[in-house]
C-alpha atoms as a PDB file:
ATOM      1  CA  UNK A   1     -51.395 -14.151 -26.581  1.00  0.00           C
ATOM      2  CA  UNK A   2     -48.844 -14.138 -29.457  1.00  0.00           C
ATOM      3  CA  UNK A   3     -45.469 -13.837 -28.980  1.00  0.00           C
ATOM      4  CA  UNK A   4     -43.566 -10.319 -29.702  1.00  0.00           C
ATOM      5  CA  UNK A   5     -40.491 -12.243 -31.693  1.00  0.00           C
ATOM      6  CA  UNK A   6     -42.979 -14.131 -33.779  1.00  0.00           C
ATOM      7  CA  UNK A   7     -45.521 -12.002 -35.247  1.00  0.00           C
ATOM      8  CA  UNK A   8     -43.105  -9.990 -37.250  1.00  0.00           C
ATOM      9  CA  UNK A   9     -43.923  -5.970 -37.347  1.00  0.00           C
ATOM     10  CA  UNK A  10     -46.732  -4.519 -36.253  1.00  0.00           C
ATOM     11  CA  UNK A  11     -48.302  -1.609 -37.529  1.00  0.00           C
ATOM     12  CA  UNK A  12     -50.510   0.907 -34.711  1.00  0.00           C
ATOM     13  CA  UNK A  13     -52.290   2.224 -38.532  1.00  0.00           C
ATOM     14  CA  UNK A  14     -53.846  -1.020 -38.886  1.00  0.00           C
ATOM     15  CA  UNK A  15     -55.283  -1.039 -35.734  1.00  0.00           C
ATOM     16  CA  UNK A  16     -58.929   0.327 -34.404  1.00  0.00           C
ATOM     17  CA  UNK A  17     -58.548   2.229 -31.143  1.00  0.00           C
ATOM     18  CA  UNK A  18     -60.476  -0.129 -29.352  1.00  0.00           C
ATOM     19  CA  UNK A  19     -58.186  -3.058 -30.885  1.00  0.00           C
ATOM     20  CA  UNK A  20     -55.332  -0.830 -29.406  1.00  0.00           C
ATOM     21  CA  UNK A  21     -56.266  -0.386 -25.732  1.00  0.00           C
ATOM     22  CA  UNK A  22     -57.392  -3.856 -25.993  1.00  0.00           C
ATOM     23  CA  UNK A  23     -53.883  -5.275 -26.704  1.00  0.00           C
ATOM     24  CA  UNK A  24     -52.440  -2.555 -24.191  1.00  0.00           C
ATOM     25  CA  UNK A  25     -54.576  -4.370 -21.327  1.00  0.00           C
ATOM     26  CA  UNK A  26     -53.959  -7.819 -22.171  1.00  0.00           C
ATOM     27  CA  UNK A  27     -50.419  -7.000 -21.630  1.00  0.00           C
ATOM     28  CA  UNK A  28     -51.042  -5.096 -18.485  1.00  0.00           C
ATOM     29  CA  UNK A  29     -50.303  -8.190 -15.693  1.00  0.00           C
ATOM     30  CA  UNK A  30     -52.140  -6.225 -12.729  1.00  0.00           C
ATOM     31  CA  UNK A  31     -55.440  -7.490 -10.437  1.00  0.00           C
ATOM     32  CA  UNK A  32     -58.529  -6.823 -12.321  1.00  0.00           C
ATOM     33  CA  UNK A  33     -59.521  -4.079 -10.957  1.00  0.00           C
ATOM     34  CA  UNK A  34     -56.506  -2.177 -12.153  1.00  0.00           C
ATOM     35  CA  UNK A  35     -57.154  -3.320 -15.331  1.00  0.00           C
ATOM     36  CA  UNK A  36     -60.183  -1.764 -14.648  1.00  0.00           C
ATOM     37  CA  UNK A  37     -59.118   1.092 -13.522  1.00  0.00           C
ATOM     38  CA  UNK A  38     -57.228   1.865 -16.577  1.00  0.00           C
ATOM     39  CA  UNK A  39     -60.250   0.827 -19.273  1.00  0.00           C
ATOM     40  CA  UNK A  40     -62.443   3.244 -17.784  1.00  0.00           C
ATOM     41  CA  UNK A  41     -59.356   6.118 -17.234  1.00  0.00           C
ATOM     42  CA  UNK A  42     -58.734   5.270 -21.329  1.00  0.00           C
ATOM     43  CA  UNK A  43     -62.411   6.426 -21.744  1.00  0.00           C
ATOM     44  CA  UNK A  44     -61.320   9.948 -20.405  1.00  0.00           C
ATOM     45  CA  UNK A  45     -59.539  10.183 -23.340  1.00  0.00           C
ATOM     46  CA  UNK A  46     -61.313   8.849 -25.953  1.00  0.00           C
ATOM     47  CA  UNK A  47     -65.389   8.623 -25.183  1.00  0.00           C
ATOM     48  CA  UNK A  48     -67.536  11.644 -26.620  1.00  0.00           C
ATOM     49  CA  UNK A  49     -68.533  12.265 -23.278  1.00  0.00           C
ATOM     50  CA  UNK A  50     -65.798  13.340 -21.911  1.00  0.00           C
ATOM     51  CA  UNK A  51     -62.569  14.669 -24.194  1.00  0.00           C
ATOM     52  CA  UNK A  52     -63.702  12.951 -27.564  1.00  0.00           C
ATOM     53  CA  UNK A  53     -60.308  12.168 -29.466  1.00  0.00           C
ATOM     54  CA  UNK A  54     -62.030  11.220 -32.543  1.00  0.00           C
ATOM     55  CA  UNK A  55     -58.528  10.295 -34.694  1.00  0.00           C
ATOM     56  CA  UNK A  56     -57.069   6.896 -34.479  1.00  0.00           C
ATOM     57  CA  UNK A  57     -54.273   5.871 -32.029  1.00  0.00           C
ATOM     58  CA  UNK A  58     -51.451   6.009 -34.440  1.00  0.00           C
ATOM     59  CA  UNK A  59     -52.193  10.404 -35.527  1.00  0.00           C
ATOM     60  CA  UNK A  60     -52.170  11.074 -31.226  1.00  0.00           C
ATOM     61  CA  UNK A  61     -49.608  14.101 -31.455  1.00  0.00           C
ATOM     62  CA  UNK A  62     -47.763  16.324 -28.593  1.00  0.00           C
ATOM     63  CA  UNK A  63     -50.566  19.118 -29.323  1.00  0.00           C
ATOM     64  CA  UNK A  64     -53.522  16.874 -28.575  1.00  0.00           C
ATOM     65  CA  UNK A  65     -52.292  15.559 -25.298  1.00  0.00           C
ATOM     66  CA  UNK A  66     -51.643  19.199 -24.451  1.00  0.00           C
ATOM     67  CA  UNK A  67     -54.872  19.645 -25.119  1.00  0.00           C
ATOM     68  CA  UNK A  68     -55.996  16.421 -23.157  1.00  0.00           C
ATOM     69  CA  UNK A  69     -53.934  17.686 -20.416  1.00  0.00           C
ATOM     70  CA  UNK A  70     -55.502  21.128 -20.208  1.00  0.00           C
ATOM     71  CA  UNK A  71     -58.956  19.399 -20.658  1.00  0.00           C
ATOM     72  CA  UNK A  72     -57.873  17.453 -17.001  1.00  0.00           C
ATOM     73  CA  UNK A  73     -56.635  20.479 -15.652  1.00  0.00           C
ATOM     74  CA  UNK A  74     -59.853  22.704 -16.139  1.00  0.00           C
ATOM     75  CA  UNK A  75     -62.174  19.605 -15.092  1.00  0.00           C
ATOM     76  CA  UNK A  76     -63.919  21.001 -11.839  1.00  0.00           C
ATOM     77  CA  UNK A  77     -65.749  17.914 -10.747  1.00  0.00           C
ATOM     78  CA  UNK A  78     -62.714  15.212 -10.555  1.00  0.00           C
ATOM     79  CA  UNK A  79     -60.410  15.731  -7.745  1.00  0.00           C
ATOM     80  CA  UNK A  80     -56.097  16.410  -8.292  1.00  0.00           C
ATOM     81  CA  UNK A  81     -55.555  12.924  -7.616  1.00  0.00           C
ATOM     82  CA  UNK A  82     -57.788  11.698  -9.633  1.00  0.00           C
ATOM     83  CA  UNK A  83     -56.730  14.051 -12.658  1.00  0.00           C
ATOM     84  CA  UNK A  84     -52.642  12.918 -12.171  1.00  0.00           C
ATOM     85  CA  UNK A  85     -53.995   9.399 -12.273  1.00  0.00           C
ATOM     86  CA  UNK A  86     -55.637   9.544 -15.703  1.00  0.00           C
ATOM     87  CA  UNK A  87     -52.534  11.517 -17.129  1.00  0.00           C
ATOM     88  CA  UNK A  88     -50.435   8.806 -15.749  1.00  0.00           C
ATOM     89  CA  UNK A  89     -52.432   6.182 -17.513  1.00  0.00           C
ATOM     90  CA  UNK A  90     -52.674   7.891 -20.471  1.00  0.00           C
ATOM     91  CA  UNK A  91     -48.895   8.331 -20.912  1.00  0.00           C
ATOM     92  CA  UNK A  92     -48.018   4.927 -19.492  1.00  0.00           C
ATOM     93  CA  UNK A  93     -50.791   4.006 -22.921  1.00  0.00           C
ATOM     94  CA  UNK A  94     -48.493   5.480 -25.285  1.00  0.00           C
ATOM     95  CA  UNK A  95     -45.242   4.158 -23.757  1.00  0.00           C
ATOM     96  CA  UNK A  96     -46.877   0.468 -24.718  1.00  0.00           C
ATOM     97  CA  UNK A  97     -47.908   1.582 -27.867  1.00  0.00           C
ATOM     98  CA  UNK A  98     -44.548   3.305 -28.603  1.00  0.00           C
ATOM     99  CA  UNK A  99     -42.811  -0.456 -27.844  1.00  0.00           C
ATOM    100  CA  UNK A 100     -44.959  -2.858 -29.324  1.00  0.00           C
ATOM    101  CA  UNK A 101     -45.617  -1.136 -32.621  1.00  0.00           C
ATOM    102  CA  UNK A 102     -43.002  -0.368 -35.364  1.00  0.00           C
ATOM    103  CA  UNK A 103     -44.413   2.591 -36.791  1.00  0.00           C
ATOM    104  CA  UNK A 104     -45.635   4.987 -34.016  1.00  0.00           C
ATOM    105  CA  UNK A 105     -43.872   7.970 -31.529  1.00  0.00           C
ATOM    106  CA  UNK A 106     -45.124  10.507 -30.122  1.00  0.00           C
ATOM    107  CA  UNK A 107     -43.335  13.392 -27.537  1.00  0.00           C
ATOM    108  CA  UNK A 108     -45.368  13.080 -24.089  1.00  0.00           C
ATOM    109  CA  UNK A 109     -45.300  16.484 -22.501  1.00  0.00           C
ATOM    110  CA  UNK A 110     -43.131  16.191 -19.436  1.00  0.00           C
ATOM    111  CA  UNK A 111     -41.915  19.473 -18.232  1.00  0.00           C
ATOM    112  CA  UNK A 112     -43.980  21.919 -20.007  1.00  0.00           C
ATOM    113  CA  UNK A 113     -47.289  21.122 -18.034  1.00  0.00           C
ATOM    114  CA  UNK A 114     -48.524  22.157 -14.497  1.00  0.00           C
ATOM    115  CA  UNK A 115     -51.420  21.567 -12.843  1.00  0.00           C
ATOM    116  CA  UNK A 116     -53.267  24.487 -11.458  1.00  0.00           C
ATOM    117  CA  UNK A 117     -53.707  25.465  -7.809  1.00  0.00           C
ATOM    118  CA  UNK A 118     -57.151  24.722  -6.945  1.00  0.00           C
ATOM    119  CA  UNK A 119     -58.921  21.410  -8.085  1.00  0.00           C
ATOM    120  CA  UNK A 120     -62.240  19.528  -6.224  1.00  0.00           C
ATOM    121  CA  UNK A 121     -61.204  18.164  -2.776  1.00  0.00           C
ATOM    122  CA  UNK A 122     -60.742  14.818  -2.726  1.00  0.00           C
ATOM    123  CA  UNK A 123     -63.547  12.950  -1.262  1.00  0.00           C
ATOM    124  CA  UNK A 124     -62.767  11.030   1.406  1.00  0.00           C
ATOM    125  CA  UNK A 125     -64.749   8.472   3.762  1.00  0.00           C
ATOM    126  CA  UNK A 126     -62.161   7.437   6.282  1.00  0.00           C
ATOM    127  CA  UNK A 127     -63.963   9.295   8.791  1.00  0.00           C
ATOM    128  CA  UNK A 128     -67.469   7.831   7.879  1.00  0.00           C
ATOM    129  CA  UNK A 129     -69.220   5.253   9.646  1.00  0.00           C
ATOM    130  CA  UNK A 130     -72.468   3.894   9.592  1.00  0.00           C
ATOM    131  CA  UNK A 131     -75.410   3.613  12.666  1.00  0.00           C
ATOM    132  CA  UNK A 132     -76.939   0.442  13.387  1.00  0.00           C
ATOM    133  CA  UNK A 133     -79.729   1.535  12.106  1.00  0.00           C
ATOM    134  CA  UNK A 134     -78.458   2.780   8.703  1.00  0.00           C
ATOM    135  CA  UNK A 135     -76.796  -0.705   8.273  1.00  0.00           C
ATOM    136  CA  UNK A 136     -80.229  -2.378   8.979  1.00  0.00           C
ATOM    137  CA  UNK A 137     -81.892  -0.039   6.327  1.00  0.00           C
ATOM    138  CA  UNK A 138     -79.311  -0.852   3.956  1.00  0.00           C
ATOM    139  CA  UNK A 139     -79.882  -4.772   4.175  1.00  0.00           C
ATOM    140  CA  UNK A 140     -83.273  -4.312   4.783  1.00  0.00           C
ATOM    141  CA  UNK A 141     -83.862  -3.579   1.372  1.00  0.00           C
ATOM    142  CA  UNK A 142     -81.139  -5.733  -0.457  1.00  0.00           C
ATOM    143  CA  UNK A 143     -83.400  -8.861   1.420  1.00  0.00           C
ATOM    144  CA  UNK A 144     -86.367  -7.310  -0.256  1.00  0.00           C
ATOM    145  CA  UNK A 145     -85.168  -6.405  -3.586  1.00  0.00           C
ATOM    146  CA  UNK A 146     -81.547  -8.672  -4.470  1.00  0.00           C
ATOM    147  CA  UNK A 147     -80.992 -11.645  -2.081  1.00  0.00           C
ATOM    148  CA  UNK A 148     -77.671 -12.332  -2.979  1.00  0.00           C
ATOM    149  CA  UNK A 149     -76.208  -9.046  -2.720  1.00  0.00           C
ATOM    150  CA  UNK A 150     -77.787  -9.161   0.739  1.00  0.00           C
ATOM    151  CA  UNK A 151     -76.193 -12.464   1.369  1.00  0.00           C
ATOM    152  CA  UNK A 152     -72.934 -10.189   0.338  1.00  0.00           C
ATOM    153  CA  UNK A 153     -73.616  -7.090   2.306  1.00  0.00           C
ATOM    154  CA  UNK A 154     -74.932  -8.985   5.467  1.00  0.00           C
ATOM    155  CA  UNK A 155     -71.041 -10.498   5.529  1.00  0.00           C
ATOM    156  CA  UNK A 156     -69.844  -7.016   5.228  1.00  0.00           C
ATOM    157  CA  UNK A 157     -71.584  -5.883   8.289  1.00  0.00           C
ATOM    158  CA  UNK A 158     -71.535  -8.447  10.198  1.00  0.00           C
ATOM    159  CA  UNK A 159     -67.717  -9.538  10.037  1.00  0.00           C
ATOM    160  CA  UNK A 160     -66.128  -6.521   8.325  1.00  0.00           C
ATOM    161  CA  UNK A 161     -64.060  -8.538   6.026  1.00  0.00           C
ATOM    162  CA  UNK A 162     -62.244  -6.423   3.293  1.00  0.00           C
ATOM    163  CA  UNK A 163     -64.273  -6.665  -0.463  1.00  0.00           C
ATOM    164  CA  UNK A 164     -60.668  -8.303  -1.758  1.00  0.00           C
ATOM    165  CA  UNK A 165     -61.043 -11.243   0.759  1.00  0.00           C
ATOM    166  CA  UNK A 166     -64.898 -11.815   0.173  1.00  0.00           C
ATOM    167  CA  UNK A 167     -64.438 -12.230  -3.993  1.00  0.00           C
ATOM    168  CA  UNK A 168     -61.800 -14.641  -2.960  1.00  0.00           C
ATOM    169  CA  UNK A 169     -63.843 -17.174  -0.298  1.00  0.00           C
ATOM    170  CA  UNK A 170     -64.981 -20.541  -1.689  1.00  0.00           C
ATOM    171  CA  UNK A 171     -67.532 -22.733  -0.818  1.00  0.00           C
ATOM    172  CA  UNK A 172     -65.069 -25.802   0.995  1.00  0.00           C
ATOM    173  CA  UNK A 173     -63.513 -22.885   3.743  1.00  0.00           C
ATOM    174  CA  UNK A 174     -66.890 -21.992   4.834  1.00  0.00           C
ATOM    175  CA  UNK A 175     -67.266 -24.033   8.230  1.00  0.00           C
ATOM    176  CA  UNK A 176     -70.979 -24.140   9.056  1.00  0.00           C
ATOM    177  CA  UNK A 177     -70.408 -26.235  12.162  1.00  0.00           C
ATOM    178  CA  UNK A 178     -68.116 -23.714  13.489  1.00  0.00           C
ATOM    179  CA  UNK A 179     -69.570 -21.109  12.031  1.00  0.00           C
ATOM    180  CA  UNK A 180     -66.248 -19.508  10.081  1.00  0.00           C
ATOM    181  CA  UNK A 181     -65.087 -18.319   6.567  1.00  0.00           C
ATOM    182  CA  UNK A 182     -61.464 -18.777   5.785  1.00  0.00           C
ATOM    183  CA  UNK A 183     -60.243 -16.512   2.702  1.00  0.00           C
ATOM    184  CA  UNK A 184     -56.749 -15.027   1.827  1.00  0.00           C
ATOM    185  CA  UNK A 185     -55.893 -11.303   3.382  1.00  0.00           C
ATOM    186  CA  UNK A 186     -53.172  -9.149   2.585  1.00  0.00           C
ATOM    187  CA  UNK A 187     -51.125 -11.124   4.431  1.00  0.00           C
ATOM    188  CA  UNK A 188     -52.271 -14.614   3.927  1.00  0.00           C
ATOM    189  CA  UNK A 189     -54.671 -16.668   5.679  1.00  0.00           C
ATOM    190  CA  UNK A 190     -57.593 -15.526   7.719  1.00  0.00           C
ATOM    191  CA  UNK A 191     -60.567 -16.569   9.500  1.00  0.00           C
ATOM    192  CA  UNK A 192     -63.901 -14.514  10.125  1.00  0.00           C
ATOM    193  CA  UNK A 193     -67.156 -15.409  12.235  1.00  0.00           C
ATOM    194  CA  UNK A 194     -70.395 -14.923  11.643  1.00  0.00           C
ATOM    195  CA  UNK A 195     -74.325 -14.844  13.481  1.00  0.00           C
ATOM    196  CA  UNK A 196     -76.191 -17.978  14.114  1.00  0.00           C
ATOM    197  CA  UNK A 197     -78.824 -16.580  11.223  1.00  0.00           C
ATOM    198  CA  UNK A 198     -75.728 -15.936   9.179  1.00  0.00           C
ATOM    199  CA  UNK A 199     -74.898 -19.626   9.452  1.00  0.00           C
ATOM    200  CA  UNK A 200     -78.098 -20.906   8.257  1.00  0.00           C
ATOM    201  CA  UNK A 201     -78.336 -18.198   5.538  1.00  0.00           C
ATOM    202  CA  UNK A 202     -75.561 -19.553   4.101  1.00  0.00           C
ATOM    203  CA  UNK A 203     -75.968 -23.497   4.444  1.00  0.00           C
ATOM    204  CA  UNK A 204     -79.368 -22.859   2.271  1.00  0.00           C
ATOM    205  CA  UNK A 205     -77.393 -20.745   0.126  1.00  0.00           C
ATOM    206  CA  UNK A 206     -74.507 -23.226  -0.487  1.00  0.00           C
ATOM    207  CA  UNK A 207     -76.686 -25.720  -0.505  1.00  0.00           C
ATOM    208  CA  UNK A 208     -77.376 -24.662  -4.580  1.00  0.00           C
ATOM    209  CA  UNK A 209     -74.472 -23.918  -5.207  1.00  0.00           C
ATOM    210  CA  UNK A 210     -72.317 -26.730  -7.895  1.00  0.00           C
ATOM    211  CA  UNK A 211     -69.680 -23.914  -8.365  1.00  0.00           C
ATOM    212  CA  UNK A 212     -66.142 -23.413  -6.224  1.00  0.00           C
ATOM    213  CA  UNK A 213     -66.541 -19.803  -5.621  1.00  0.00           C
ATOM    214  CA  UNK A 214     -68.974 -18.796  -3.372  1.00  0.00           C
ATOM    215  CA  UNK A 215     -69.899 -15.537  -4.834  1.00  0.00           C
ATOM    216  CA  UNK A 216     -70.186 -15.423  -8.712  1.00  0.00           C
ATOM    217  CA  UNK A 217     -71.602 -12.326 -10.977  1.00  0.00           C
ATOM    218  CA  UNK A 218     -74.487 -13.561 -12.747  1.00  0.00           C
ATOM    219  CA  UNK A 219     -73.266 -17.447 -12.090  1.00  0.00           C
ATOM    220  CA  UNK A 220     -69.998 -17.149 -14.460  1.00  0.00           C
ATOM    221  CA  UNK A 221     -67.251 -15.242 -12.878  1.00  0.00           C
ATOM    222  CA  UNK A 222     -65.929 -13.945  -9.797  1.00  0.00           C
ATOM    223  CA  UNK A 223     -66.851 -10.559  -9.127  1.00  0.00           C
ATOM    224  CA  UNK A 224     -64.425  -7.348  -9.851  1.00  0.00           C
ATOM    225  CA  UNK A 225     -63.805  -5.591  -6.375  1.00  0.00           C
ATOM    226  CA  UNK A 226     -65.439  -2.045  -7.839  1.00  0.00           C
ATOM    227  CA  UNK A 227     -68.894  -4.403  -8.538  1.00  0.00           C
ATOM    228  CA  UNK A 228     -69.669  -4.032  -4.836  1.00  0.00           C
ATOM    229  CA  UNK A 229     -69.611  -0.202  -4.628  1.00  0.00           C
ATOM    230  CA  UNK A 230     -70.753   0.644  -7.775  1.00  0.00           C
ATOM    231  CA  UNK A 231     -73.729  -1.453  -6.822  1.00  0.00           C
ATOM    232  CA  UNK A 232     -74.123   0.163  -2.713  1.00  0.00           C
ATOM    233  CA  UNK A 233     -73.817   3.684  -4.157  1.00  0.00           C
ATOM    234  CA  UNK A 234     -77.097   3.039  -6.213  1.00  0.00           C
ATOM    235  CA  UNK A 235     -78.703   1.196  -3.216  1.00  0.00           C
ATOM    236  CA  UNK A 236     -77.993   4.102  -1.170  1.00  0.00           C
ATOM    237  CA  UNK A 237     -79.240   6.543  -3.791  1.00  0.00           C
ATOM    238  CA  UNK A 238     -82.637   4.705  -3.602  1.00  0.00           C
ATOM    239  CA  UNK A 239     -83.422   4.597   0.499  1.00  0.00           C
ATOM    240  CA  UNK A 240     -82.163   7.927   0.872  1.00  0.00           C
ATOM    241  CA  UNK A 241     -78.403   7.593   3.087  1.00  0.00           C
ATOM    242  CA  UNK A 242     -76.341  10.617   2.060  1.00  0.00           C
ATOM    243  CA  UNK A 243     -73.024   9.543   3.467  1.00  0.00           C
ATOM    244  CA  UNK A 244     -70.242   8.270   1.305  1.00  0.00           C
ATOM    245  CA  UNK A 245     -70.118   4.581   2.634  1.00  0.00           C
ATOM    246  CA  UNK A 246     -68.189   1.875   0.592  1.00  0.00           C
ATOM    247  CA  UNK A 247     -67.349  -1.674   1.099  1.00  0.00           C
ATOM    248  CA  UNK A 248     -64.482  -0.286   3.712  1.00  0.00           C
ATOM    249  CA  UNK A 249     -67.170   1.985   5.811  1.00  0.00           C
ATOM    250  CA  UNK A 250     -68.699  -1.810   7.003  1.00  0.00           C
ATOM    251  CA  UNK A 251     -65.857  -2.470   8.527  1.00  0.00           C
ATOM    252  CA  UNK A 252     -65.091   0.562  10.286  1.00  0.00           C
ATOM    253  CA  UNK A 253     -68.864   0.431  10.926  1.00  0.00           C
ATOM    254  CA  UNK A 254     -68.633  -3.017  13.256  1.00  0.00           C
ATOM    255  CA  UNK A 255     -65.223  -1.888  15.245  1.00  0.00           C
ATOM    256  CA  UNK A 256     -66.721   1.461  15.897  1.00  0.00           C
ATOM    257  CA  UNK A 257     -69.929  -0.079  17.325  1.00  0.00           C
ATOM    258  CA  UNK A 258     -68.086  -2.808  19.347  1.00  0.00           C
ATOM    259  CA  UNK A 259     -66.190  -0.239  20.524  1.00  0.00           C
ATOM    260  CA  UNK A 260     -69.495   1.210  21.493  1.00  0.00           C
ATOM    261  CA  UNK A 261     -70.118  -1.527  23.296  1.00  0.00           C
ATOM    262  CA  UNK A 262     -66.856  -1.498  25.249  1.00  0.00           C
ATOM    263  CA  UNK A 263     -65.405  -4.496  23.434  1.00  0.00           C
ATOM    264  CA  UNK A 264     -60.980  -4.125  24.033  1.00  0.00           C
ATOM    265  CA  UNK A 265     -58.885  -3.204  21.598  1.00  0.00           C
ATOM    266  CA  UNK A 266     -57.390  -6.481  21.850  1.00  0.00           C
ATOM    267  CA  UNK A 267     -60.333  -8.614  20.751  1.00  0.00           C
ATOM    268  CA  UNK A 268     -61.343  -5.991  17.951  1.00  0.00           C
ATOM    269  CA  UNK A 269     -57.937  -6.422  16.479  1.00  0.00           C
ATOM    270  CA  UNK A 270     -58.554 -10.407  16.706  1.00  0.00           C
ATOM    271  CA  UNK A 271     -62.006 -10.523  14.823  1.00  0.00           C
ATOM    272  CA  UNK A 272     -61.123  -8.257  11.817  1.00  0.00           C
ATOM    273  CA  UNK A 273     -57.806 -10.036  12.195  1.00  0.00           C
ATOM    274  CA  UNK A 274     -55.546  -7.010  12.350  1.00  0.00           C
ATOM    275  CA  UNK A 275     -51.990  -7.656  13.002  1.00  0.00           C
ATOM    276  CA  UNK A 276     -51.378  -7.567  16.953  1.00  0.00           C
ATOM    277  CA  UNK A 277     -47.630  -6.599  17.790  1.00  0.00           C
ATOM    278  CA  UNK A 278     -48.724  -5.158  20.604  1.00  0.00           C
ATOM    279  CA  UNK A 279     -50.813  -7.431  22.905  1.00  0.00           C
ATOM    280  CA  UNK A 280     -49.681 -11.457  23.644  1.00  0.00           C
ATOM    281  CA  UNK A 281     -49.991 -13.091  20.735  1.00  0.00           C
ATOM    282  CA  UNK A 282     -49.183 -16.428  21.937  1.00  0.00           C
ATOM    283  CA  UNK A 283     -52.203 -16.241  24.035  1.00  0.00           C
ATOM    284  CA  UNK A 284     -54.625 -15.702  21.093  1.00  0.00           C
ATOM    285  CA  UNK A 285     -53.074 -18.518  18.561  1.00  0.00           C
ATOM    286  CA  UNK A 286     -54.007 -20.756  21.446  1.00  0.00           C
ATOM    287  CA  UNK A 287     -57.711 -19.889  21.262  1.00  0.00           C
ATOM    288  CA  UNK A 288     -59.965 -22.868  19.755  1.00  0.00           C
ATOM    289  CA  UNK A 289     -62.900 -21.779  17.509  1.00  0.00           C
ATOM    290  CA  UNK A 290     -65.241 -22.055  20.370  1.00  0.00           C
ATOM    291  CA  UNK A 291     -63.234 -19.501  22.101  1.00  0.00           C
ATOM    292  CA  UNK A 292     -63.432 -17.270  19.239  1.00  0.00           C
ATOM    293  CA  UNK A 293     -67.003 -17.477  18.696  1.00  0.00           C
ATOM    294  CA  UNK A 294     -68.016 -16.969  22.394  1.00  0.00           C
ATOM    295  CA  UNK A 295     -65.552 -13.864  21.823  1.00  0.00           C
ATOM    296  CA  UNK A 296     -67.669 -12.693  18.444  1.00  0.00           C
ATOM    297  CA  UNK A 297     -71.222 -13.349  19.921  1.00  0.00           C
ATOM    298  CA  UNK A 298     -70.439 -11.184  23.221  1.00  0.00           C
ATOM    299  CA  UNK A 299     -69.491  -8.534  21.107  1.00  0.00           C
ATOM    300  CA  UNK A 300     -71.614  -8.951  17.998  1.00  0.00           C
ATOM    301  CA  UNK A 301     -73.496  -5.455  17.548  1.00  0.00           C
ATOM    302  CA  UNK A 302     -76.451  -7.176  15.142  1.00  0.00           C
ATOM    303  CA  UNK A 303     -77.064 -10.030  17.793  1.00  0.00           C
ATOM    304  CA  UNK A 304     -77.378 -13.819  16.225  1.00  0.00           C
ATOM    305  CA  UNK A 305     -80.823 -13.851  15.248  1.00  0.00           C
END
């Protein structure tokens, strides 16, 4: 990336739009998927399918983000949230372009603008879970029709890791003997267990693989964390499952039905390695892995085969 004090001035007018947001998210340090995020909000603005701003970067004037804003604001099919995120981004756009170029400012409406009353409800799947059934549907026909996004969704369902710690797992921290995956968590290390079948799936699985990450889109790159439910919502499209499940619902899916089963709080905490102020800790750092896997096949909804 150049540097700012050597390139001498910079000029938006010589830039394409595309050139633009492309500089704008090579200096936007964030996780990928933010980056994301904000490529496909930046389409709001500028794609014909949505508001069309067909005029370069550098002529963007107070009146057409008024209009932009008013084009959120009378959207009925994008929730509040939503709408106030893709504002955000688009003004946090022009503050970049407003430093790094010398020839370009523009007033962002602050205080004249107010969003109206009554927008789409935000949808929401917190509350959603899955039946055993629905999950067998689900990776019924990802064995059928994409193996290695059933390789990805059987993990899902059967340990309820997060989609963050999945993308992150590589092929030397999965333990086939004792039948574990250690990845990084949102608070450091952690360790997941998986079926019998699971095992075996994977040891023929990593058996091909010459690569470090386990999990690689299209065998070059690690994939982004909105691949996964871009990709389910399709799947679900196809067999028919109305509900709005994501990558999260898996793992709500697995503590509901070991609750189910009558599996404590204590041990579903300890296999989707939630934080456990509450119960003795020192008792469960003590457990070996064979300890831990007795504790995953008692209470493993799917079964091992």
């Amino acid at each position: 990336m150049e540097s700012l004090n050597k390139v001498g001035l910079k000029y938006l007018k010589n830039y394409s739009n595309d050139e633009v947001v492309g500089i704008y998210l090579r200096y936007y340090r964030y996780s990928k998927s933010s980056v994301e995020t904000r490529k496909h909000s930046l389409k709001y603005f500028f794609d014909k399918l949505y508001f069309g701003y067909d005029k370069t970067v550098s002529d963007i004037s107070k009146y057409d983000l008024l209009e932009y804003f008013d084009y959120l604001n009378n959207k009925d099919d994008i929730s509040l949230i939503t709408k106030e995120n893709k504002w955000k981004i688009i003004r946090g756009f022009l503050r970049f372009c407003m430093e790094y170029f010398d020839d370009f400012f523009v007033v962002v409406p602050k205080y004249i603008i107010k969003w109206k009353s009554i927008h789409k409800e935000s949808g929401s799947n917190k509350e959603v879970v899955l039946t055993k059934m629905e999950v067998e549907r689900i990776l019924y026909w990802l064995k059928k029709n994409d193996y290695q996004y059933y390789i990805i969704f059987r993990l899902f369902a059967e340990t309820g890791m997060r989609k963050g710690e999945l993308i992150k797992i590589i092929c030397k921290n999965v333990d086939l003997e004792k039948r574990s995956i250690k990845t990084l968590g949102k608070s450091g290390r952690v360790v997941y267990y998986m079926s019998i079948e699971m095992r075996d799936i994977l040891a023929e699985y990593i058996g091909k693989r010459e690569r470090t990450v386990l999990f690689s889109f299209h065998g070059m790159k690690r994939y982004s964390s909105r691949a996964f439910n871009l990709y389910l919502k399709r799947v679900l499209g196809r067999i028919g499952i109305e509900k709005n499940v994501t990558c999260k619902t898996f793992r709500s899916t697995i503590n509901t039905l070991r609750k189910l089963m009558g599996c404590p709080l204590e041990e579903r905490k300890l296999l989707l390695n939630h934080k456990m102020m509450d119960v003795n800790t020192n008792y469960y750092v003590k457990l070996t892995y064979v300890e831990y896997l007795r504790i995953y096949d008692k209470w493993n909804p799917f079964g091992n085969g």
